[in-house]
C-alpha atoms as a PDB file:
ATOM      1  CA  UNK A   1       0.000   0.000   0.000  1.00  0.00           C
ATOM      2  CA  UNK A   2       1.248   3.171  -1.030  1.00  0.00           C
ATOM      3  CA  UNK A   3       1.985   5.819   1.590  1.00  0.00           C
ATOM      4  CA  UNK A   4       1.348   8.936  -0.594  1.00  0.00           C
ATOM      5  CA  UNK A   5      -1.214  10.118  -2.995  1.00  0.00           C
ATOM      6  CA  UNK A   6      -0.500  12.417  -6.096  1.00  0.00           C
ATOM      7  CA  UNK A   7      -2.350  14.574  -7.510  1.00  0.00           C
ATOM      8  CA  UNK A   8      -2.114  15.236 -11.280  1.00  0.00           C
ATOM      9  CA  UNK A   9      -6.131  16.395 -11.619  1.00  0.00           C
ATOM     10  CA  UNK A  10      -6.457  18.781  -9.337  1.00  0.00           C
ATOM     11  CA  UNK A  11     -10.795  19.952  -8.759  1.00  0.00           C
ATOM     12  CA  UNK A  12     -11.471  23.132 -11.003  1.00  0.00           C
ATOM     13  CA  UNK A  13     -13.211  24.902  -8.837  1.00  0.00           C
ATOM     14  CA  UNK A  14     -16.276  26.657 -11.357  1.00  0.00           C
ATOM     15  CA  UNK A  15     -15.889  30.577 -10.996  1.00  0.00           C
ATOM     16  CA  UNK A  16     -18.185  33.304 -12.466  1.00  0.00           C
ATOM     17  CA  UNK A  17     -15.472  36.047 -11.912  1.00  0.00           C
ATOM     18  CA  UNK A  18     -12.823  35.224 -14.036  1.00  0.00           C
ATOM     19  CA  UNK A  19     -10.775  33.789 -11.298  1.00  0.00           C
ATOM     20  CA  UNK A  20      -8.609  30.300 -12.109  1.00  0.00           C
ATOM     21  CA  UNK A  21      -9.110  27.904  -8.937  1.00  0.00           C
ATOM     22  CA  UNK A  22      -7.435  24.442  -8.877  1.00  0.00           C
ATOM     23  CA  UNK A  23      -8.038  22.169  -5.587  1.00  0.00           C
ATOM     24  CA  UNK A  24      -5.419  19.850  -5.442  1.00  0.00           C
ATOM     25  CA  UNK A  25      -6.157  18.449  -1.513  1.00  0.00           C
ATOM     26  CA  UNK A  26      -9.511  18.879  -0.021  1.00  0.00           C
ATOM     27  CA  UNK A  27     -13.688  19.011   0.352  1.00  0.00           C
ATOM     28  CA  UNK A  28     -14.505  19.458  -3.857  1.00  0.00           C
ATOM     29  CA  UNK A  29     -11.189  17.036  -4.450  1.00  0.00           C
ATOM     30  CA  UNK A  30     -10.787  14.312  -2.276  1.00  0.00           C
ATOM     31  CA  UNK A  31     -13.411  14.737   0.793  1.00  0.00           C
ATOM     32  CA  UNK A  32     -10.759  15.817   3.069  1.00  0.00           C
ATOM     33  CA  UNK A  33     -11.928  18.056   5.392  1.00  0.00           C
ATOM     34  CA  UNK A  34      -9.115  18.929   7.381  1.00  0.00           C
ATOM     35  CA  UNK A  35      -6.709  20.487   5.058  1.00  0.00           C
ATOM     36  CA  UNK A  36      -7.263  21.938   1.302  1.00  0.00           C
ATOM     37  CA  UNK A  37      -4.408  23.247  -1.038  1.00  0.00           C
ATOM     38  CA  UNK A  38      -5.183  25.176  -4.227  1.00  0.00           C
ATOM     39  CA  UNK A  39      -3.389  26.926  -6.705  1.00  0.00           C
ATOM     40  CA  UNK A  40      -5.302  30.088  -7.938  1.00  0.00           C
ATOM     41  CA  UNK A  41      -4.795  32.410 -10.400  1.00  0.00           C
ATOM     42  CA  UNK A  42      -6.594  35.857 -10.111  1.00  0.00           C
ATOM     43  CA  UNK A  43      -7.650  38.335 -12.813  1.00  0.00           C
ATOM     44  CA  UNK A  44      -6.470  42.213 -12.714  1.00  0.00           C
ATOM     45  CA  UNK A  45      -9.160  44.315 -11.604  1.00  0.00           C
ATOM     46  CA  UNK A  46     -10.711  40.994  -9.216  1.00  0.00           C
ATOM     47  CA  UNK A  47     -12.068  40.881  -5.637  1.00  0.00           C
ATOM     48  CA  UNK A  48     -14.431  39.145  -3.661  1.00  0.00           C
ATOM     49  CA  UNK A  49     -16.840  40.407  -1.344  1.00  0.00           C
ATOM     50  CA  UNK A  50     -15.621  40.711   2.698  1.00  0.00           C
ATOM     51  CA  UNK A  51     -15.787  37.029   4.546  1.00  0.00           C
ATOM     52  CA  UNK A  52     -14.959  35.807   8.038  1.00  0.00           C
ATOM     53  CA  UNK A  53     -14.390  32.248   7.615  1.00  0.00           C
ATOM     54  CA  UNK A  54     -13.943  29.947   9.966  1.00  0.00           C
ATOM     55  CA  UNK A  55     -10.620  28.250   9.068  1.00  0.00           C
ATOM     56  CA  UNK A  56      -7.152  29.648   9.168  1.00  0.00           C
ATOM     57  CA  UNK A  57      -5.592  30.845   5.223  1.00  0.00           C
ATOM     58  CA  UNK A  58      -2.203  30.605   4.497  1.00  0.00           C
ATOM     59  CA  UNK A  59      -1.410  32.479   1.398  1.00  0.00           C
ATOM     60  CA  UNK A  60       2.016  32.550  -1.076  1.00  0.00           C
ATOM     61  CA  UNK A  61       2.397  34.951  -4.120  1.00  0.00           C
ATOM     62  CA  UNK A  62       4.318  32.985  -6.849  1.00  0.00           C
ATOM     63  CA  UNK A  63       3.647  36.169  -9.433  1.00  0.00           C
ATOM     64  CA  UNK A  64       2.334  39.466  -9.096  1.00  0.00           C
ATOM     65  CA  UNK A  65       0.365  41.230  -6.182  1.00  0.00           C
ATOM     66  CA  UNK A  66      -2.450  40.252  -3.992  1.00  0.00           C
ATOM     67  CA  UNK A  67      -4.150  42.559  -1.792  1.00  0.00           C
ATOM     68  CA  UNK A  68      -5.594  41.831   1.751  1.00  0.00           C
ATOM     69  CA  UNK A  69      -8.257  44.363   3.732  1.00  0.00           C
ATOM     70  CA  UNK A  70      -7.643  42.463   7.324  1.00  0.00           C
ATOM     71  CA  UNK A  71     -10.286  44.252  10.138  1.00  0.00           C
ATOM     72  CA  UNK A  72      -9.261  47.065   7.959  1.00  0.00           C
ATOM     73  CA  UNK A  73      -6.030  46.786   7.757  1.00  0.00           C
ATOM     74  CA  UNK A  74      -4.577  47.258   4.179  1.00  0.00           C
ATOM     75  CA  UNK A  75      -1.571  44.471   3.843  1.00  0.00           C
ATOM     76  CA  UNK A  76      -0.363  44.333  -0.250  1.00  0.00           C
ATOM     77  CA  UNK A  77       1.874  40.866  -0.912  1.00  0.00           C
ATOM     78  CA  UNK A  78       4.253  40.641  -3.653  1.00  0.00           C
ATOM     79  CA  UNK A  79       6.176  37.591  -5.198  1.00  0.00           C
ATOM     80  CA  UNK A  80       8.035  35.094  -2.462  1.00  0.00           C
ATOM     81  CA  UNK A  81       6.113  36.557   0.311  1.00  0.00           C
ATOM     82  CA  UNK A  82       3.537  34.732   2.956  1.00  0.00           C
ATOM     83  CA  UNK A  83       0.564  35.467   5.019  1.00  0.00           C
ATOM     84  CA  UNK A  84      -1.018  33.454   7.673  1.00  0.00           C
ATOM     85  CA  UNK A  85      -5.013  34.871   8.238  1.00  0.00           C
ATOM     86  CA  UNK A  86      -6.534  33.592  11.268  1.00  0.00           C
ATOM     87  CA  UNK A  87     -10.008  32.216  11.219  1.00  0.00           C
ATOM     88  CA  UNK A  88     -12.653  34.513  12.311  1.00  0.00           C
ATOM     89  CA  UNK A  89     -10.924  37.654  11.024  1.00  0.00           C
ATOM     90  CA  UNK A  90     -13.150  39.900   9.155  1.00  0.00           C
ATOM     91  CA  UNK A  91     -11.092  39.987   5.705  1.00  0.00           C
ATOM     92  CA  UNK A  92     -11.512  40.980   1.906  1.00  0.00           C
ATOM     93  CA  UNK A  93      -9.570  39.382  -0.801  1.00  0.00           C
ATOM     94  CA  UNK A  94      -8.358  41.025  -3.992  1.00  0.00           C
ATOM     95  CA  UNK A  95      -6.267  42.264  -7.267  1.00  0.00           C
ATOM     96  CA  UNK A  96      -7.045  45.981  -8.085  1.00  0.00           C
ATOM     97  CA  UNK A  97      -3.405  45.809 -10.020  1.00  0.00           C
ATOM     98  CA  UNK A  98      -2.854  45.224 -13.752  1.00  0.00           C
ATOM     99  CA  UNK A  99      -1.558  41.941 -14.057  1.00  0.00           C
ATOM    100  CA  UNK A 100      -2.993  38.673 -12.886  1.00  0.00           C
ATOM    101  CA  UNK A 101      -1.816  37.484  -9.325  1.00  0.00           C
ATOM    102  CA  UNK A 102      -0.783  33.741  -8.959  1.00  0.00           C
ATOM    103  CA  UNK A 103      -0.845  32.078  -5.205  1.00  0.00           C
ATOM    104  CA  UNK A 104      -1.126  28.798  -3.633  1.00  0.00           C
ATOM    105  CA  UNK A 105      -3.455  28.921  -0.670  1.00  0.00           C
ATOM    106  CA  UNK A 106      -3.591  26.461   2.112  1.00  0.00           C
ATOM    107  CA  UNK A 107      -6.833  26.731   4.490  1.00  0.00           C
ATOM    108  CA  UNK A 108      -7.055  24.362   7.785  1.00  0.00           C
ATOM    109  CA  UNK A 109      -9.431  22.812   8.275  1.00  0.00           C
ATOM    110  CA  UNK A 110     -10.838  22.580   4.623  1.00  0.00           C
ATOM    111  CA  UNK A 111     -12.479  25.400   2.778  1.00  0.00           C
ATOM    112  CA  UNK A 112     -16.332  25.478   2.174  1.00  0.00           C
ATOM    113  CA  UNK A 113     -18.258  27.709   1.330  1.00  0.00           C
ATOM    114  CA  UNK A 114     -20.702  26.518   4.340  1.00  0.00           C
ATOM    115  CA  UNK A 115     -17.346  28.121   6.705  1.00  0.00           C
ATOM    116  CA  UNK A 116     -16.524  30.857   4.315  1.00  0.00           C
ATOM    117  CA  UNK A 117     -19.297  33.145   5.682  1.00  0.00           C
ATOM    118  CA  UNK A 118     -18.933  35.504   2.615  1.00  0.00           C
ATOM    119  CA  UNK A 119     -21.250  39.311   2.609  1.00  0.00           C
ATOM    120  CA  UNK A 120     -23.595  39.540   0.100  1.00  0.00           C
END
């Protein structure tokens, strides 16, 4: 029995916003609750509406900028930099920059969008 699992289909996550969202571990992929990792790309001129989910986010910029609104707090990542959000923080995810913005998040336990608590 094998003691590792790869992925080489990662879950496309279906977006009406223009934003690229692969699931490689977790709920929409493989059931697992605990964990998920995805690689996302996001559009120039994207954002989502202000959450508080329920799960910690751990966020890396591979290319271009990302910008955070953390209990109003302005935080703007670049390339090779990290954040940790903790669960429960009211926060707002976007791109308001000219180029797309590629990350790799990591949420524990699992995103879904029953723990996202989004604003309408």
């Amino acid at each position: 029995m094998k003691k590792y699992t790869l992925q080489k289909a990662p879950f496309i996550v279906p977006t009406d916003d223009g934003k690229l969202i692969k699931e490689h571990f977790g709920n929409a992929t493989n059931g697992n609750s605990e964990v998920s990792i995805a690689h996302m790309i996001a559009p120039p001129k994207w954002s989502e509406p202000f959450q508080v989910p329920e799960f910690d986010e751990y966020t890396y910029i591979i290319k271009g900028k990302k910008q955070f609104i953390i209990e109003g707090e302005t935080v703007i990542l670049e390339a090779g930099q990290s954040i940790k959000i903790e669960k429960n923080a009211k926060v707002q995810y976007s791109n308001p920059f000219d180029e797309p913005c590629e990350y790799l998040s990591v949420c524990l336990p699992a995103f879904s969008l029953e723990k996202v608590n989004r604003e309408a």
